[in-house]
Protein backbone atom coordinates (compact mmCIF):
# COMPACT_ATOMS: atom_id res chain seq x y z
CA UNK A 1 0.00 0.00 0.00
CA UNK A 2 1.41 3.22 -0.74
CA UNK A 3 2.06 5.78 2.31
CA UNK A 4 -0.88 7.75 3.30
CA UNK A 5 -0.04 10.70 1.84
CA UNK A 6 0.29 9.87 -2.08
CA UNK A 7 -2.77 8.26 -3.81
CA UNK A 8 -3.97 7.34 -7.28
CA UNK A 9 -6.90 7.79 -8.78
CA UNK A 10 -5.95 6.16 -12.19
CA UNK A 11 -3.57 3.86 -14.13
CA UNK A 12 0.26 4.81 -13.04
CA UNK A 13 0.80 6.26 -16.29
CA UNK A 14 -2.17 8.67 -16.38
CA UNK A 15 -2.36 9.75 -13.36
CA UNK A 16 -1.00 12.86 -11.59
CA UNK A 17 0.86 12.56 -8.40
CA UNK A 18 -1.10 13.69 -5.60
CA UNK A 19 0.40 15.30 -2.16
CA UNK A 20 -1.77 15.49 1.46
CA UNK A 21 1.20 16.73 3.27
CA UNK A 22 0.49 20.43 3.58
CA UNK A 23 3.82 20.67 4.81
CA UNK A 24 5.28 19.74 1.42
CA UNK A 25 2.35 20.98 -0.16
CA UNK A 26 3.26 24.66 1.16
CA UNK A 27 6.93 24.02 0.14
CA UNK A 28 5.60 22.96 -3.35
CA UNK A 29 3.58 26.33 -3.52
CA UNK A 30 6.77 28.32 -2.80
CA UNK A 31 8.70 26.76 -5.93
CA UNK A 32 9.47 29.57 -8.33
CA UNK A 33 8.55 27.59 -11.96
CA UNK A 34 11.67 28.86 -13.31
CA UNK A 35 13.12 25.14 -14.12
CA UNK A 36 15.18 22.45 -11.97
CA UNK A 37 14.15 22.01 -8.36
CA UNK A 38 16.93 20.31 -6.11
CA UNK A 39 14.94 18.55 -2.90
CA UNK A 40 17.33 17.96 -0.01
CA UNK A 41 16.81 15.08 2.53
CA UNK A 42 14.56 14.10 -0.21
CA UNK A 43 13.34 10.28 1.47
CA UNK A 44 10.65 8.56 -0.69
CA UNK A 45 11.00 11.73 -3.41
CA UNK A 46 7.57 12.34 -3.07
CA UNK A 47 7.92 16.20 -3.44
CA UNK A 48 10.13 16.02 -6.70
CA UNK A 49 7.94 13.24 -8.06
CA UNK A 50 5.03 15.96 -7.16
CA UNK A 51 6.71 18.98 -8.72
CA UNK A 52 7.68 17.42 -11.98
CA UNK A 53 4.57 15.26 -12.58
CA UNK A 54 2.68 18.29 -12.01
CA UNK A 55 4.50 20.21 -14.24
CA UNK A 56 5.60 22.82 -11.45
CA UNK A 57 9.20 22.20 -12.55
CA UNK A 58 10.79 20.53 -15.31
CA UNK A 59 13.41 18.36 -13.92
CA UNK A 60 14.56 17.55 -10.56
CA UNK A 61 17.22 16.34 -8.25
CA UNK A 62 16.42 14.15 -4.90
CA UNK A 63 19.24 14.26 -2.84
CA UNK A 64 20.43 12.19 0.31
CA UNK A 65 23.03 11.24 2.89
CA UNK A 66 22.07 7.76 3.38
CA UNK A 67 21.55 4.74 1.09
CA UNK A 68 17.87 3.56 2.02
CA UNK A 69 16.32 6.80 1.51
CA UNK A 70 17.42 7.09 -2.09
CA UNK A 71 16.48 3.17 -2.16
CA UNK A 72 13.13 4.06 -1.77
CA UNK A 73 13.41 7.45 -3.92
CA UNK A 74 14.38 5.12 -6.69
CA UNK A 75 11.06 3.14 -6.19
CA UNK A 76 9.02 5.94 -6.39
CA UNK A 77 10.69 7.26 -9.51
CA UNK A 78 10.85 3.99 -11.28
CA UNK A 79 6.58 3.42 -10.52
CA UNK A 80 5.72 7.09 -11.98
CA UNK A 81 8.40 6.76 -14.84
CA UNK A 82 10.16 9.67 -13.66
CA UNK A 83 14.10 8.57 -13.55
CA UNK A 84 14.84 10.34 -17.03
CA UNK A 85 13.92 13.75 -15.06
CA UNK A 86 14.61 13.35 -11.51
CA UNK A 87 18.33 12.69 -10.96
CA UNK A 88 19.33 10.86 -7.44
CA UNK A 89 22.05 12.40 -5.80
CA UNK A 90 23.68 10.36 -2.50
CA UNK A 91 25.14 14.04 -0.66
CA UNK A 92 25.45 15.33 2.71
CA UNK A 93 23.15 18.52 2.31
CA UNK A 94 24.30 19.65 -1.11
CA UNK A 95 28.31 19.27 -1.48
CA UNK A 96 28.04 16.76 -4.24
CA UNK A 97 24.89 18.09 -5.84
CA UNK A 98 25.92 19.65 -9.06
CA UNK A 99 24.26 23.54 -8.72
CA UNK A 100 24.22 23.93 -12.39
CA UNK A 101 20.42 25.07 -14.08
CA UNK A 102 19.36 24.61 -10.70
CA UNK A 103 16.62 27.42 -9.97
CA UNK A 104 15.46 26.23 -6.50
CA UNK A 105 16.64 24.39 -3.43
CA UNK A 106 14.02 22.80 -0.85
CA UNK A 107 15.77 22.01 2.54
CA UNK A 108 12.25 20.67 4.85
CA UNK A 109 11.95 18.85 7.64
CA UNK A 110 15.29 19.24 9.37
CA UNK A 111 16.52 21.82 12.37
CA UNK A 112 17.48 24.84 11.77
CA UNK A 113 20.67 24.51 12.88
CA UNK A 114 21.44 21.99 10.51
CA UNK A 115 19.77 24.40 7.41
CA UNK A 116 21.94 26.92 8.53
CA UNK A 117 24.99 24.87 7.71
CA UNK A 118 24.09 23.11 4.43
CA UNK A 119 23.54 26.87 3.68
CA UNK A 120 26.51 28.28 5.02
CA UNK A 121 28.15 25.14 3.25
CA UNK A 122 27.03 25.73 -0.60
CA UNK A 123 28.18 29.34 -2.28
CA UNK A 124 25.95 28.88 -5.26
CA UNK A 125 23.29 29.44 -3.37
CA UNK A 126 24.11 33.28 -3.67
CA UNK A 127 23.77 33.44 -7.02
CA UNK A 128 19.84 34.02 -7.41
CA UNK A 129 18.62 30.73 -6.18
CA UNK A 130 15.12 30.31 -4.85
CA UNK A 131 15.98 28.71 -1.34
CA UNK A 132 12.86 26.96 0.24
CA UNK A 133 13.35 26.03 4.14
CA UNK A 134 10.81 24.37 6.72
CA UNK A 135 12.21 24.22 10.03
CA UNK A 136 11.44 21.79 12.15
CA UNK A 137 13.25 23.46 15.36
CA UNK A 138 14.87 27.26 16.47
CA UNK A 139 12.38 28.97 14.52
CA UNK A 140 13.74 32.41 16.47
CA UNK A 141 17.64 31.02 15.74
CA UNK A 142 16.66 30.01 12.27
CA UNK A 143 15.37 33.72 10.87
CA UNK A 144 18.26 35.55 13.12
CA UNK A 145 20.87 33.25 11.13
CA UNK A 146 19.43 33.98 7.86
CA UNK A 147 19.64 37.44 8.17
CA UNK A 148 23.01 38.28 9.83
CA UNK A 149 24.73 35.92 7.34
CA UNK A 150 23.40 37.89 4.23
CA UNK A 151 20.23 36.09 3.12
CA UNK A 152 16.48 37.68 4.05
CA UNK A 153 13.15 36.72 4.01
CA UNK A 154 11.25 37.20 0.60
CA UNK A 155 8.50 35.34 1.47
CA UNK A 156 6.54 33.24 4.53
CA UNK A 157 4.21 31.07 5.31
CA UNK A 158 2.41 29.54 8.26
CA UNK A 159 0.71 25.52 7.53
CA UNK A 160 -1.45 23.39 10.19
CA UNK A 161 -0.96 19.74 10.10
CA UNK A 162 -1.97 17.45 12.45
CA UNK A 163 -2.29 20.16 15.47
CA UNK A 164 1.03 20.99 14.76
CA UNK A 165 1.89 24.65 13.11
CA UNK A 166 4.74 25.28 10.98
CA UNK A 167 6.55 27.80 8.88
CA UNK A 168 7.84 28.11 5.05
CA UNK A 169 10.45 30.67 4.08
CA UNK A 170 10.94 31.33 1.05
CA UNK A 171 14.88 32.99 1.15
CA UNK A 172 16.86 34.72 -1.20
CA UNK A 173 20.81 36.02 -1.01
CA UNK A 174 20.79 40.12 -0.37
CA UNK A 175 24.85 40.33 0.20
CA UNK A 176 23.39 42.51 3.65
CA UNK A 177 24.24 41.05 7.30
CA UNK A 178 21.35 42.64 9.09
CA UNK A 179 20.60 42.29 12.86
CA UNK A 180 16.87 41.82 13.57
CA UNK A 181 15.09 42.98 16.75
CA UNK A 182 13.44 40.25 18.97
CA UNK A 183 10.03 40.89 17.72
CA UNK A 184 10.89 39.87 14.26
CA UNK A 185 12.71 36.96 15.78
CA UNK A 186 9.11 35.79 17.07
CA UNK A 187 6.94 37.44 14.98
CA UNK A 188 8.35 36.32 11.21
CA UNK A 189 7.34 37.72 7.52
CA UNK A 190 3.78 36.24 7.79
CA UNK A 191 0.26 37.76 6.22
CA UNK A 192 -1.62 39.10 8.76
CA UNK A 193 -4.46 38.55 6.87
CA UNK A 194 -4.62 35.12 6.85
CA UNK A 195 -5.75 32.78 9.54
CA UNK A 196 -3.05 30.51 9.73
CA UNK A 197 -0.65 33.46 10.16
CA UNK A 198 -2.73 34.65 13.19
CA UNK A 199 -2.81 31.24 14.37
CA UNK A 200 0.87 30.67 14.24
CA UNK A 201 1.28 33.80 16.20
CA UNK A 202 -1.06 32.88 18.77
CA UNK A 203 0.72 29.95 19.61
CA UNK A 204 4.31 31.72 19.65
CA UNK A 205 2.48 33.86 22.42
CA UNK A 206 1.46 30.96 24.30
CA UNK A 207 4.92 29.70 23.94
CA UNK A 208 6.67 32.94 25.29
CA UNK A 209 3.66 33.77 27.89
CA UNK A 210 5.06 30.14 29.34
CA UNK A 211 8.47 31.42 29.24
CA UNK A 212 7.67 34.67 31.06
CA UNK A 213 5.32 32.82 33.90
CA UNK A 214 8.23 30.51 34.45
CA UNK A 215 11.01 33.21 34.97
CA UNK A 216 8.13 35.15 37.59
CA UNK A 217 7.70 32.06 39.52
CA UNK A 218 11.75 31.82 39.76
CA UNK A 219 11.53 35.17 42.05
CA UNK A 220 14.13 36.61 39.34
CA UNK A 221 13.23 39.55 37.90
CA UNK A 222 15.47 40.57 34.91
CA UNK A 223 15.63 42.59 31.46
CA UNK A 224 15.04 39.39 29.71
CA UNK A 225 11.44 39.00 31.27
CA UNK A 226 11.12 42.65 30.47
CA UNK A 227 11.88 42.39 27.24
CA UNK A 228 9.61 39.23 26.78
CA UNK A 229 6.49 40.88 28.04
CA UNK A 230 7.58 43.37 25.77
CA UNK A 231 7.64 41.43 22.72
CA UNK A 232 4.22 39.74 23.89
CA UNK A 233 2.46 43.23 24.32
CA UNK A 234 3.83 43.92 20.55
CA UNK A 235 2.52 40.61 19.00
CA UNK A 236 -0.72 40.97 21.16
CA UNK A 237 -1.50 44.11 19.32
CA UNK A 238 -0.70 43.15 15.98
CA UNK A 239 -3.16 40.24 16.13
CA UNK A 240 -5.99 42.95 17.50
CA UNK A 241 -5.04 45.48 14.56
CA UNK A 242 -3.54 47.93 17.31
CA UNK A 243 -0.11 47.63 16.90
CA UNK A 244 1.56 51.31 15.87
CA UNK A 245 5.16 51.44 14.07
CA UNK A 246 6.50 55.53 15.86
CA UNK A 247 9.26 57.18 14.70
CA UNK A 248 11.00 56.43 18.20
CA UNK A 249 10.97 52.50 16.81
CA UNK A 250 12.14 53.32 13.68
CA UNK A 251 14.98 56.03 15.11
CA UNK A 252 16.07 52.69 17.55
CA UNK A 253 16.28 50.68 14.40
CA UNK A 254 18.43 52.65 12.98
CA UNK A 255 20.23 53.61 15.82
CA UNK A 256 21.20 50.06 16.84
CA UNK A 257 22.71 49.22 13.15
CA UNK A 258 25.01 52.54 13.50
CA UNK A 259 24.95 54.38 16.72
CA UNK A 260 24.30 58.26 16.65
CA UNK A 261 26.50 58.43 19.35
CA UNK A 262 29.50 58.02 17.11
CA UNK A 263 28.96 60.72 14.34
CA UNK A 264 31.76 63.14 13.92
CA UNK A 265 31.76 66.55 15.87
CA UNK A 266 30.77 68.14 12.73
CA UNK A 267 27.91 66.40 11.48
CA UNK A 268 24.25 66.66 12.15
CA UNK A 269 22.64 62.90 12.62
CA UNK A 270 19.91 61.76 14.35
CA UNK A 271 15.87 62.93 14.36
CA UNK A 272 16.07 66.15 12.67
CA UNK A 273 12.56 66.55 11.62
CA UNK A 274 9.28 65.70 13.83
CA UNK A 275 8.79 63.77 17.11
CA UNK A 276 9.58 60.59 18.57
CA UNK A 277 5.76 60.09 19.59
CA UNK A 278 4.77 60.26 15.81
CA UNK A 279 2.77 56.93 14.23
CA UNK A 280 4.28 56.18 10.84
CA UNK A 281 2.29 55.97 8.12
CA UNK A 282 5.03 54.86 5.55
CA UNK A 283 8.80 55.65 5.24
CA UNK A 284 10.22 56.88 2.11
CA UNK A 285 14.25 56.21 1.86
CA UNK A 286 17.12 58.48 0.05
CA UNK A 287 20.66 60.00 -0.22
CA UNK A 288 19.37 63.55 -0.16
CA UNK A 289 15.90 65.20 1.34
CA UNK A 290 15.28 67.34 -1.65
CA UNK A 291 11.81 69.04 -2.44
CA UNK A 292 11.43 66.04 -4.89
CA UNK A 293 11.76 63.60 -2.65
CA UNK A 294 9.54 65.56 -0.39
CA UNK A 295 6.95 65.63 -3.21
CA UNK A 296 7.41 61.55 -3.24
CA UNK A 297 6.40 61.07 -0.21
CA UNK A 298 3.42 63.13 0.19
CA UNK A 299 2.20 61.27 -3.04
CA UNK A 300 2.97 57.76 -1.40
CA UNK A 301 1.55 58.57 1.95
CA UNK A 302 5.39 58.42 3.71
CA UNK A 303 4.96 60.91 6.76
CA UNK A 304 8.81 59.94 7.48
CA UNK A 305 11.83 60.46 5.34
CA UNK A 306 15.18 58.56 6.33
CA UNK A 307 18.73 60.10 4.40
CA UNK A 308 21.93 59.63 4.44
CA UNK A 309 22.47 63.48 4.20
CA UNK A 310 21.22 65.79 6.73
CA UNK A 311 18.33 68.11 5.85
CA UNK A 312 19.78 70.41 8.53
CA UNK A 313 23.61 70.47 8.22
CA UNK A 314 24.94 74.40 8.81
CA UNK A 315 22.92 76.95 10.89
CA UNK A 316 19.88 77.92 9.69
CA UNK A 317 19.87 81.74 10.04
CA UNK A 318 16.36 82.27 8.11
CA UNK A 319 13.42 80.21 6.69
CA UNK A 320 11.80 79.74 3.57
CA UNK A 321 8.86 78.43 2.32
CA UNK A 322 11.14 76.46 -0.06
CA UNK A 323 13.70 75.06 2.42
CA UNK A 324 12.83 71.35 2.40
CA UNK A 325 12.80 71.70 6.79
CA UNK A 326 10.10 73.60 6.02
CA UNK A 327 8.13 71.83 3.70
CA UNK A 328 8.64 68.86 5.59
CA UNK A 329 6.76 70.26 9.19
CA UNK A 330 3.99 71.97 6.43
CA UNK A 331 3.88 68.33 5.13
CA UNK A 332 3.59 66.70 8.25
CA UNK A 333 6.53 64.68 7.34
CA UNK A 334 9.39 63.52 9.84
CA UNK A 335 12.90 63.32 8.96
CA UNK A 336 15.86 60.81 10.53
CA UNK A 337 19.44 61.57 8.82
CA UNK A 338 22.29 59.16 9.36
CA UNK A 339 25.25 60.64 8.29
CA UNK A 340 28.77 59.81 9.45
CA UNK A 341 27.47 56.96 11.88
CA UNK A 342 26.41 54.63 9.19
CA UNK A 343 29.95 55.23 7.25
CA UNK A 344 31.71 54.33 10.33
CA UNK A 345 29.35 51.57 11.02
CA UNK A 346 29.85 47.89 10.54
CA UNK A 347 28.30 46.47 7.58
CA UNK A 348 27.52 50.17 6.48
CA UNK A 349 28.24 51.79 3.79
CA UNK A 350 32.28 51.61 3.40
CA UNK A 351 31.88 47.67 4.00
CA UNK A 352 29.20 47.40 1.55
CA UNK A 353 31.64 49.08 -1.22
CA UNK A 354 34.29 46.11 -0.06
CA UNK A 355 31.50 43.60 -0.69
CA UNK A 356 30.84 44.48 -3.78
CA UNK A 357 34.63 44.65 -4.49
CA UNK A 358 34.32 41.25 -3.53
CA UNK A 359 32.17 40.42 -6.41
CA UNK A 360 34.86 41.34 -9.02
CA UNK A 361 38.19 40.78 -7.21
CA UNK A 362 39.90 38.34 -4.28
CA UNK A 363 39.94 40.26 -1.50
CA UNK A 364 41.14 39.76 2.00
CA UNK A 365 42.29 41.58 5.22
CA UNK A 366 39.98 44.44 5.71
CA UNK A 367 40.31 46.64 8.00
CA UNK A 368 39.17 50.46 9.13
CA UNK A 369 41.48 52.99 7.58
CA UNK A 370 40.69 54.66 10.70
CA UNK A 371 39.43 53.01 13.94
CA UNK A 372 36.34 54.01 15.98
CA UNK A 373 39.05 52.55 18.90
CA UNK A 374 41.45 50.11 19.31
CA UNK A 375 40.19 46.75 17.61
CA UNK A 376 37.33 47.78 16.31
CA UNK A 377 36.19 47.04 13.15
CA UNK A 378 34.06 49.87 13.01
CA UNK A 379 35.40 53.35 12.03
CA UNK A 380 36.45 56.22 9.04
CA UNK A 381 36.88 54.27 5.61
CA UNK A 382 38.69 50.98 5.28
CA UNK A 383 41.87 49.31 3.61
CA UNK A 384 41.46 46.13 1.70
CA UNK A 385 44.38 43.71 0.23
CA UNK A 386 43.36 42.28 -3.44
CA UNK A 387 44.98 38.63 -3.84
CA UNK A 388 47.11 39.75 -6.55
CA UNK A 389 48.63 42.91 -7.92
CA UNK A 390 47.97 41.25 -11.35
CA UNK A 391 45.39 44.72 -11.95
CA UNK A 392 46.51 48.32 -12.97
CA UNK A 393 44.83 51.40 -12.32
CA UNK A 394 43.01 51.70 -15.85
CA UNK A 395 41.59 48.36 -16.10
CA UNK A 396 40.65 48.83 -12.24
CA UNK A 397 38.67 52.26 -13.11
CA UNK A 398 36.88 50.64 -15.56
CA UNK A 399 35.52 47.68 -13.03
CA UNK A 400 34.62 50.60 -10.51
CA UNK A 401 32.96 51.89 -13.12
CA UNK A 402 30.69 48.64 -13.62
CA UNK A 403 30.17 48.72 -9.12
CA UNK A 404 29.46 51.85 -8.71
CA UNK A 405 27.17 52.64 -12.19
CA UNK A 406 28.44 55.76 -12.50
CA UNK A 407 28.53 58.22 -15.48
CA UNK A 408 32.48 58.76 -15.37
CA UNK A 409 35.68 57.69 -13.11
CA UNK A 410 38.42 60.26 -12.62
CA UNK A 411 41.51 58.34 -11.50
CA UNK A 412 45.27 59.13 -11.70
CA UNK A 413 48.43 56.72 -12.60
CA UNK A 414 46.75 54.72 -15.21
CA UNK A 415 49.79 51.43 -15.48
CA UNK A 416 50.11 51.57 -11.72
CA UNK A 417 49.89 48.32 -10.32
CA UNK A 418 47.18 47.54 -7.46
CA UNK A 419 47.25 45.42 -4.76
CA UNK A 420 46.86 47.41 -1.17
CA UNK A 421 43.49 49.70 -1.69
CA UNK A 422 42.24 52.80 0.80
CA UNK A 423 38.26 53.46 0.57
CA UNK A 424 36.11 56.11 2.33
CA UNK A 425 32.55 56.89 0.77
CA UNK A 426 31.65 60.32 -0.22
CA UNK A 427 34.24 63.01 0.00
CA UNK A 428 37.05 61.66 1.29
CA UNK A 429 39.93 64.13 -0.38
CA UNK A 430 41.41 65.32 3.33
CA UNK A 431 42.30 61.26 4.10
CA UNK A 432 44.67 60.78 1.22
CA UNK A 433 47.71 61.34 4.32
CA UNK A 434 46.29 58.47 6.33
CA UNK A 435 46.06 56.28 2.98
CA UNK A 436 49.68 57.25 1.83
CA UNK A 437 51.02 56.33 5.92
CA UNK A 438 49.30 53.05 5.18
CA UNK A 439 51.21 52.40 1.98
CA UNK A 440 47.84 52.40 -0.32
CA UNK A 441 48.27 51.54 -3.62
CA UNK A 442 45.39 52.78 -4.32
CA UNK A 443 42.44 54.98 -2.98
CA UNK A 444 38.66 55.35 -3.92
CA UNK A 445 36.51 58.24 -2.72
CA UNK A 446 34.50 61.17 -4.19
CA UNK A 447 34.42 64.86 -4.68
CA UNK A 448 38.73 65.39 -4.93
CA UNK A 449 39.88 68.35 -5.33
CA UNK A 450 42.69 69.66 -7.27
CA UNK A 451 45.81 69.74 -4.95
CA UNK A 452 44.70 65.99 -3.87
CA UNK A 453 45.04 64.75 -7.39
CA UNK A 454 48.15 66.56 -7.56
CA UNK A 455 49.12 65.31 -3.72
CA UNK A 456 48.22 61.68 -5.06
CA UNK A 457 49.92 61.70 -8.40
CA UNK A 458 53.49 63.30 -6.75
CA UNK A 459 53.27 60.52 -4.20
CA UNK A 460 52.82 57.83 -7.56
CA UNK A 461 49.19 56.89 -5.91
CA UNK A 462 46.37 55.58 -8.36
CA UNK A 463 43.24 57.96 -6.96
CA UNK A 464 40.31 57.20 -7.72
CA UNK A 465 36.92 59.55 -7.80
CA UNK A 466 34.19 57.65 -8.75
CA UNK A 467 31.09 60.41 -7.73
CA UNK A 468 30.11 61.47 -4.09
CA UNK A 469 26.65 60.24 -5.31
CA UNK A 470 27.61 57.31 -6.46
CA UNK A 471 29.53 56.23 -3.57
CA UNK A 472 26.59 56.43 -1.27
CA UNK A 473 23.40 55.91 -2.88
CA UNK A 474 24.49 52.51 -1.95
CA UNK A 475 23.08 53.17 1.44
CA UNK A 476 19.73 53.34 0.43
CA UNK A 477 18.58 49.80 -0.43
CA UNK A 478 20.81 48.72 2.71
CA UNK A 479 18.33 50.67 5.42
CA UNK A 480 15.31 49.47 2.80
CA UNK A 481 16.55 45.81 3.89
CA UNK A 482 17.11 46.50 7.60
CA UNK A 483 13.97 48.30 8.16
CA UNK A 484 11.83 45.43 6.13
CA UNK A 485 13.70 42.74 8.39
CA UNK A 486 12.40 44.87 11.23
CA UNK A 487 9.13 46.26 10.89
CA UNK A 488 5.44 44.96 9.86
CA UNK A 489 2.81 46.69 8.81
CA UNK A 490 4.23 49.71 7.16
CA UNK A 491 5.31 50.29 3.65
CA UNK A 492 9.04 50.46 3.34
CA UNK A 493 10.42 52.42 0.03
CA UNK A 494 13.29 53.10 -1.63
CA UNK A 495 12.91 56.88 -3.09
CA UNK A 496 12.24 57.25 -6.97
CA UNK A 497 12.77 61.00 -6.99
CA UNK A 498 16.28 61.02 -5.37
CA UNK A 499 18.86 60.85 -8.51
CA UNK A 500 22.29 61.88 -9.31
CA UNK A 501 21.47 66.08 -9.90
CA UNK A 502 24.61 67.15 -11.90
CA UNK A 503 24.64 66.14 -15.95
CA UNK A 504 27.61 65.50 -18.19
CA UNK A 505 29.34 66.41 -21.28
CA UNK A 506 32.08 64.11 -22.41
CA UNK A 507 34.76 65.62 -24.61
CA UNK A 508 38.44 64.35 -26.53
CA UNK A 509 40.67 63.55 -23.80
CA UNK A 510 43.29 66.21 -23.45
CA UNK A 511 46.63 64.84 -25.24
């Protein structure tokens, strides 16, 4: 007899393969169409045998660590006449499945701890893949993993089955390693709208109401009980529709990925713009506050702004009715700049530039060019060590131009050879000193002026301005990411309005 959860209603060769297990079911949902589906920890290969017979996907791989598994994925395969499209693979997680045309990966049924490393374990999985996981255990563990090691949640979804509640994420690679609060530990990516989600939710309660009853009957009172009744309160009002998103939550969000605290004396960072108190409606995100952008988000119903730039930066010694400040209170729109702190920061915006370094050359050894303090790997710019110093300065230009999408690259010392490189975001002209003491080859920035070219070229350094814009619009789809990994309910945007401002006219290079 077959197992209860696969039936036929016809002849083997007519019929399609049918699936009761909503678990596998819900995984089955989540497959993107696009082509070859690899199912790991695959057992009987009932969820392969589904996709393909169903025409969800058109080929498959059921992989395995151990021999009777794949024994009895072969019988399955061989009775629906599927071997020609489902390939058996004996692997432990997916080190000898081969990742090419593969479009999707389904990991189900396993802890999370053990997703987490067949994950950490396969690269290719960064290159687009459609990565379908249902945890079995560490649901809380499972989400923080995925997003401080660079993945996020795209997609998820809550399934009953047999009393039991469980949770699909659908998981894609963003490149960002993004710390998430302890409500979205708990609370997850689900639809509020559906009953399942709400279900799933009520049970997580349950669970940490347990937690938070056991700790009170201990006598001990301490800030992880607080924080627990916390989260509880939070989840409690989002299943009664009375949960409110202030800019006080956001401004902690933002302040706990790069700390306000740490901006240089001369900047302007922090809540420039409205009230801690206010309820967000939506949050519009970009380099620059301009009347544009302020335009933007009146349209899309975003009563708060978040920049890199601040909207208040010198002393304001009159008002105008066209001074964005203004237009902003008149809007009812509030403003949170982060400035220096999330350069400095880890993970901000001078270590995104080294990741996507990392995309076209070796690197290794990174470092701040200058430390917040001793050891830490936060701070002012950062020097990175390419593998090789097989690169000169001309072909290098041209691959910054591909990163960075910008219009033009200025750079000096065109057959100098590159292996030691100095970075800082923006306008970072007055570090070229600290880059020369460190024995740069190299150095990227924006905005240089003319005695640093000349300061860079005397001192046989290959400079390289590649656009204050276009070194830091990079920041805007980062704090889209790290908002969406912490917040529900609110619409999250990147702005459409904020652009590179200054045109170009190329002419015949000077001989």
């Amino acid at each position: 007899m077959m197992p209860f959860f696969v039936r036929n209603t016809l002849k083997i060769k007519e019929m399609f393969f049918i699936l009761t297990d909503k678990r596998l079911l819900k995984c089955a949902k989540m497959v993107s169409g696009k082509g070859k589906v690899c199912d790991v920890g695959t057992d009987h290969a009932y969820l392969p045998a589904y996709l393909v017979k169903n025409g969800i996907c058109e080929s498959a791989v059921a992989a395995d660590i151990a021999d009777g598994p794949l024994r009895s994925a072969k019988a399955t395969l061989e009775k629906f006449e599927l071997l020609s499209k489902i390939e058996l693979v004996k692997s432990d997680g997916l080190k000898e499945v081969n990742p090419e045309n593969i479009t999707d990966v389904i990991i189900a049924g396993m802890g999370a701890e053990t997703i987490s490393n067949i994950i950490n374990d396969a690269e290719w999985l960064k290159n687009d893949v459609n990565i379908i996981v249902q945890p079995m255990t560490k649901i809380t563990f499972m989400r923080k993993w995925i997003y401080e090691n660079g993945y996020e949640i795209v997609r998820e979804e809550a399934v009953t089955d047999n009393d039991f509640v469980y949770t699909v994420m659908v998981l894609r690679y963003s490149g960002y390693h993004i710390k998430i609060n302890e409500l979205s530990e708990n609370l997850g990516k689900f639809d509020f709208s559906k009953d399942e989600s709400k279900n799933y939710v009520t049970r997580r309660i349950k669970q940490l109401s347990d937690i938070s009853e056991g700790i009170k009957k201990s006598g001990k009172s301490n800030p992880v009980l607080l924080k627990t009744e916390e989260v509880i309160k939070k989840m409690n009002d989002i299943l009664d529709n009375e949960y409110n998103v202030t800019v006080g939550d956001v401004y902690d969000i933002i302040n706990s990925i790069s700390p306000f605290s740490t901006q240089d004396d001369w900047d302007n960072s922090g809540l420039l713009v409205g009230d801690k108190e206010n309820i967000v409606t939506g949050v519009l995100v970009a380099l620059d506050i301009t009347n544009d952008v302020i335009e933007e988000a009146v349209r899309k119903k975003a009563n708060l702004i978040i920049s890199h730039h601040p909207i208040i930066f010198r002393p304001i010694k009159k008002l105008s009715s066209k001074n964005p400040a203004v237009k902003m209170v008149s809007a009812g729109i509030s403003a949170i700049c982060v400035h220096t702190p999330i350069d400095m920061a880890v993970g901000g915006i001078n270590d995104i530039i080294v990741q996507m370094l990392k995309e076209k050359f070796e690197i290794k050894d990174v470092r701040p060019l200058i430390p917040l303090s001793e050891n830490s790997d936060a701070g002012t710019g950062r020097i990175a060590e390419l593998s090789s110093n097989e690169i000169n300065a001309e072909t290098f230009a041209q691959k910054l131009r591909e990163i960075f999408g910008c219009m033009v690259v200025r750079y000096t010392c065109p057959e100098k050879s590159i292996r030691k490189v100095g970075i800082c975001s923006g306008s970072g002209g007055s570090l070229l000193g600290e880059v020369m003491s460190e024995k740069c080859d190299a150095y990227i920035t924006g905005d240089v002026k003319h005695d640093i070219w000349i300061d860079a070229y005397n001192n046989d350094i290959a400079l390289f301005d590649c656009g204050h814009y276009y070194t830091e619009k990079i920041v805007v789809d980062y704090i889209v990411k790290v908002l969406t990994a912490n917040l529900t309910g609110i619409c999250i945007q990147a702005s459409e309005a904020c652009r590179d401002v200054v045109s170009y006219v190329f002419g015949v290079e000077e001989k």
